[in-house]
C-alpha atoms as a PDB file:
ATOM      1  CA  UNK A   1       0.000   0.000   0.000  1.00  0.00           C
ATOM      2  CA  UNK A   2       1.021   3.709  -0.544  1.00  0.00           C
ATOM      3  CA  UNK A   3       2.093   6.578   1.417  1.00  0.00           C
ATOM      4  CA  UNK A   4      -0.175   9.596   0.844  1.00  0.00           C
ATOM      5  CA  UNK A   5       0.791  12.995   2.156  1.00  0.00           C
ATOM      6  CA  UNK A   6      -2.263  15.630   1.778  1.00  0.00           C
ATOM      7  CA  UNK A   7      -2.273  19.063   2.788  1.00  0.00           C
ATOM      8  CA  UNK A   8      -5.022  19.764   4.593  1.00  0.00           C
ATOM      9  CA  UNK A   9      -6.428  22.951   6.768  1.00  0.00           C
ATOM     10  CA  UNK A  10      -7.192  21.117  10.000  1.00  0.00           C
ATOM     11  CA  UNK A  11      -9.376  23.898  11.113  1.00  0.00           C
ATOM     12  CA  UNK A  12     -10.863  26.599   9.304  1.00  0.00           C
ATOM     13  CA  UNK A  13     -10.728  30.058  11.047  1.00  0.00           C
ATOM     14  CA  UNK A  14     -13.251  30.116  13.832  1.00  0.00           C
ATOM     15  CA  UNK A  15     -14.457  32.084  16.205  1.00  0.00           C
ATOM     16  CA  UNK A  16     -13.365  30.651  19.724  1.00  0.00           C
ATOM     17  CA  UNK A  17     -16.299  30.092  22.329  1.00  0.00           C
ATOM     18  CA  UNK A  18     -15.662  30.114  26.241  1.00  0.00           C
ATOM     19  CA  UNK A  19     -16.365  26.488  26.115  1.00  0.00           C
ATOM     20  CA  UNK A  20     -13.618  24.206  24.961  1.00  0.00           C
ATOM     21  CA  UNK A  21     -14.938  22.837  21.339  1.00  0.00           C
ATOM     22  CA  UNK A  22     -12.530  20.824  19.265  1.00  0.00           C
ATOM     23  CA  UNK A  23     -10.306  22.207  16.433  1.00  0.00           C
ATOM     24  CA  UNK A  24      -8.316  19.577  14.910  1.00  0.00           C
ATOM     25  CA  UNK A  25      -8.605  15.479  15.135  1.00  0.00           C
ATOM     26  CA  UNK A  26      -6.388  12.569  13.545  1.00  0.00           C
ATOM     27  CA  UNK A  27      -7.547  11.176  10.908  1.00  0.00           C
ATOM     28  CA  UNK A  28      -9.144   7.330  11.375  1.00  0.00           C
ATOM     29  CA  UNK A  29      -6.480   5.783   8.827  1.00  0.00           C
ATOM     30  CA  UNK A  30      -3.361   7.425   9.895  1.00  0.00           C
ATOM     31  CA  UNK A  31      -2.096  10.804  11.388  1.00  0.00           C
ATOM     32  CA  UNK A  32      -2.826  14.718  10.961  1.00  0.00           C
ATOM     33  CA  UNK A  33       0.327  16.717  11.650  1.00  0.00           C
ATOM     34  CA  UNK A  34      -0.445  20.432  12.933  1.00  0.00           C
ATOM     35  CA  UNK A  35       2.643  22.697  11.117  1.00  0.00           C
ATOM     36  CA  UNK A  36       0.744  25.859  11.555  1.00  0.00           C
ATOM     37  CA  UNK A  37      -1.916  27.055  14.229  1.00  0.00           C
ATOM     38  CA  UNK A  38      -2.591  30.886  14.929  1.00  0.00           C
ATOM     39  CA  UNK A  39      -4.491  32.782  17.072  1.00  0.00           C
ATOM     40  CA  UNK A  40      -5.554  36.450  16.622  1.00  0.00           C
ATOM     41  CA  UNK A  41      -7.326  38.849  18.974  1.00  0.00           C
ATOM     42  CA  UNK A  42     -10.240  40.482  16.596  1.00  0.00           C
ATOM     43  CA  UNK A  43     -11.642  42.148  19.484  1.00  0.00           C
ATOM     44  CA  UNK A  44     -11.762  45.171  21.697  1.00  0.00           C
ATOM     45  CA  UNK A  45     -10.347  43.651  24.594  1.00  0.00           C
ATOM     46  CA  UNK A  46      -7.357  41.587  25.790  1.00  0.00           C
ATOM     47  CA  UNK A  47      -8.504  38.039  26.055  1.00  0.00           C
ATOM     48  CA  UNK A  48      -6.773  34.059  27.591  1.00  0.00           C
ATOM     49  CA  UNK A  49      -6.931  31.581  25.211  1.00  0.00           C
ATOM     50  CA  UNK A  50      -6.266  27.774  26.598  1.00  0.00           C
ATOM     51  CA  UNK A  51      -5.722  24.467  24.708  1.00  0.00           C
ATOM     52  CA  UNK A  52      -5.866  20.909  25.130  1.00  0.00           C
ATOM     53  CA  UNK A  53      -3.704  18.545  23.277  1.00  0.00           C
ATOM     54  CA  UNK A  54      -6.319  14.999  24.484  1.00  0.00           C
ATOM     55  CA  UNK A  55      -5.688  11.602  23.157  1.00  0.00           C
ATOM     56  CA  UNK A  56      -8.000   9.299  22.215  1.00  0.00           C
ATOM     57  CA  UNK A  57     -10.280   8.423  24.390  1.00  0.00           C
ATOM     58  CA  UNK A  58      -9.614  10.940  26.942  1.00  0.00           C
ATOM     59  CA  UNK A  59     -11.290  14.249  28.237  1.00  0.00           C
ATOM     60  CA  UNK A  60     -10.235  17.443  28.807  1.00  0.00           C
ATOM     61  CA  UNK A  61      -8.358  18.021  31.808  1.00  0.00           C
ATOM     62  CA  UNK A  62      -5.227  20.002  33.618  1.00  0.00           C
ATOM     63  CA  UNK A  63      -2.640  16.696  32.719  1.00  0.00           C
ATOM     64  CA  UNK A  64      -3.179  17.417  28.720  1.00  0.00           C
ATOM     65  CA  UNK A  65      -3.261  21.400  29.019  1.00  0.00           C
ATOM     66  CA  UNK A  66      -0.492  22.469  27.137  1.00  0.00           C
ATOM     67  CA  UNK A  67      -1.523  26.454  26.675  1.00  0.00           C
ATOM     68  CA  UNK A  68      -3.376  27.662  29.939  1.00  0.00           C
ATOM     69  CA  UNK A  69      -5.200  31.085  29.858  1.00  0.00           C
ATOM     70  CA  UNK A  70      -2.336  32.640  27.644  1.00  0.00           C
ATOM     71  CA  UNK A  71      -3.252  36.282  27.190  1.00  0.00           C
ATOM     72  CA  UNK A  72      -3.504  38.407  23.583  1.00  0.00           C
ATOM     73  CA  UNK A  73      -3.821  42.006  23.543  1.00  0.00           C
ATOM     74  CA  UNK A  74      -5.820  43.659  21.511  1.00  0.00           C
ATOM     75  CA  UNK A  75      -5.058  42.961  17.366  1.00  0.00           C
ATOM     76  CA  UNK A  76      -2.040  40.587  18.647  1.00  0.00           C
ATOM     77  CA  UNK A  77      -1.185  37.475  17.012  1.00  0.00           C
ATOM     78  CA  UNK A  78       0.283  34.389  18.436  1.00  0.00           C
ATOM     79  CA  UNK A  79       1.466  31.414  16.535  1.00  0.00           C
ATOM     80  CA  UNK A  80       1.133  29.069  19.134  1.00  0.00           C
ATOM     81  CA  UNK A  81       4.736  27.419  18.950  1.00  0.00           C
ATOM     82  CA  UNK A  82       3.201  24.540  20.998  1.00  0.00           C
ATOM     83  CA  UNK A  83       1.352  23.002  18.294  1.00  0.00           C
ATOM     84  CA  UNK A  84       3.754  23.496  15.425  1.00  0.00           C
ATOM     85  CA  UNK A  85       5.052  19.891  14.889  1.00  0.00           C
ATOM     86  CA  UNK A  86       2.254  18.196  17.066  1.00  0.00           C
ATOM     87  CA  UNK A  87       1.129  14.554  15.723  1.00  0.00           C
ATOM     88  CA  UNK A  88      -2.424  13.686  15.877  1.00  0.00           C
ATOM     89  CA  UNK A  89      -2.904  10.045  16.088  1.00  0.00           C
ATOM     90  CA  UNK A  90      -6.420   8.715  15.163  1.00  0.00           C
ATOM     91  CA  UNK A  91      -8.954   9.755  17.469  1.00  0.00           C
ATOM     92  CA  UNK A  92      -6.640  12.526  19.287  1.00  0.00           C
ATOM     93  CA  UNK A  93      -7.940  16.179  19.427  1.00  0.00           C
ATOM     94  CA  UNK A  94      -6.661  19.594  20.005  1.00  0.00           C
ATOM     95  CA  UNK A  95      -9.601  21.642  22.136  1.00  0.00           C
ATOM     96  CA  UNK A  96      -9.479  25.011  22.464  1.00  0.00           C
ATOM     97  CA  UNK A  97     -10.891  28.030  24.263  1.00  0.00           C
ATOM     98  CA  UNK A  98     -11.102  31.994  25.094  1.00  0.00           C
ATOM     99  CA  UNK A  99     -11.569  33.780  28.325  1.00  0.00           C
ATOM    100  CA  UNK A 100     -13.695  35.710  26.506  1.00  0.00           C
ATOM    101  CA  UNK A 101     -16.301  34.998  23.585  1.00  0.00           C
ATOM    102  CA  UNK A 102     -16.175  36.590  20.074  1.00  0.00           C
ATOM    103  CA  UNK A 103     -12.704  38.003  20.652  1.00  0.00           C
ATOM    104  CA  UNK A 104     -10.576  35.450  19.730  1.00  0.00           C
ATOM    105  CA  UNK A 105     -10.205  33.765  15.826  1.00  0.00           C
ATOM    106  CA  UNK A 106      -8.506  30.761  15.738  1.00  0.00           C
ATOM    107  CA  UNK A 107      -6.948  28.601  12.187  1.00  0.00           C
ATOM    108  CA  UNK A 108      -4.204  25.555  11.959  1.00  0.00           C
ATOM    109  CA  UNK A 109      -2.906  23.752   8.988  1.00  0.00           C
ATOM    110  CA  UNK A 110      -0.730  21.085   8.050  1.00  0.00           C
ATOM    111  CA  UNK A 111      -0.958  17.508   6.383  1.00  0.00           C
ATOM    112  CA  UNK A 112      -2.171  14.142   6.793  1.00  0.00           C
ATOM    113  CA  UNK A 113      -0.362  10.622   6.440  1.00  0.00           C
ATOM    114  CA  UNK A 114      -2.277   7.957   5.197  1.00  0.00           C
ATOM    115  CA  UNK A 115      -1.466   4.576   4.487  1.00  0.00           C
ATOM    116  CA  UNK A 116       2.027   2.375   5.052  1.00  0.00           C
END
């Protein structure tokens, strides 16, 4: 069987909530790599934003935080280092959330590997 290697946007830019909601899961086949996640502060206020990095079958929780309430200033951009590289088995997700709603945008890229 082949390798295939597809670009792929892992999550679309989106509006982060206050609630954690999932941004990015490994594909069932193979693995999604994350090579580019950014978050940018579209509002009128500082805001936190927090993520998760959960394996499969897992939940949220303080052991798999790996950004906690990281703050943006107003029109800043961060592009969250600790994702760059990050391998998504299948069934892992990345959650994410904002200290405060409709402030926050958030978009990652990268690739999946399929096959073997």
């Amino acid at each position: 069987m082949a390798i295939t290697i597809t670009p792929v946007v892992l999550t679309p830019v989106t509006q982060l909530g206050t609630v954690a909601a999932t941004m990015a899961t490994g594909v069932a086949a193979g693995v999604s790599v994350v090579t580019r996640a950014v978050a940018s502060n579209v509002g009128t206020v500082g805001a936190t934003i927090n993520l998760w990095l959960i394996p499969s079958g897992g939940s949220k929780a303080a052991t798999n935080e790996i950004v906690a309430g990281r703050t943006l200033a107003v029109g800043a951009t961060d592009l969250l280092p600790e994702l760059a590289g990050t391998v998504l088995a299948s069934g892992d997700i990345v959650q994410a959330s904002a200290g405060t709603a409709t402030t926050l945008n958030f978009f990652a890229s990268g690739y999946t590997v399929v096959g073997s």
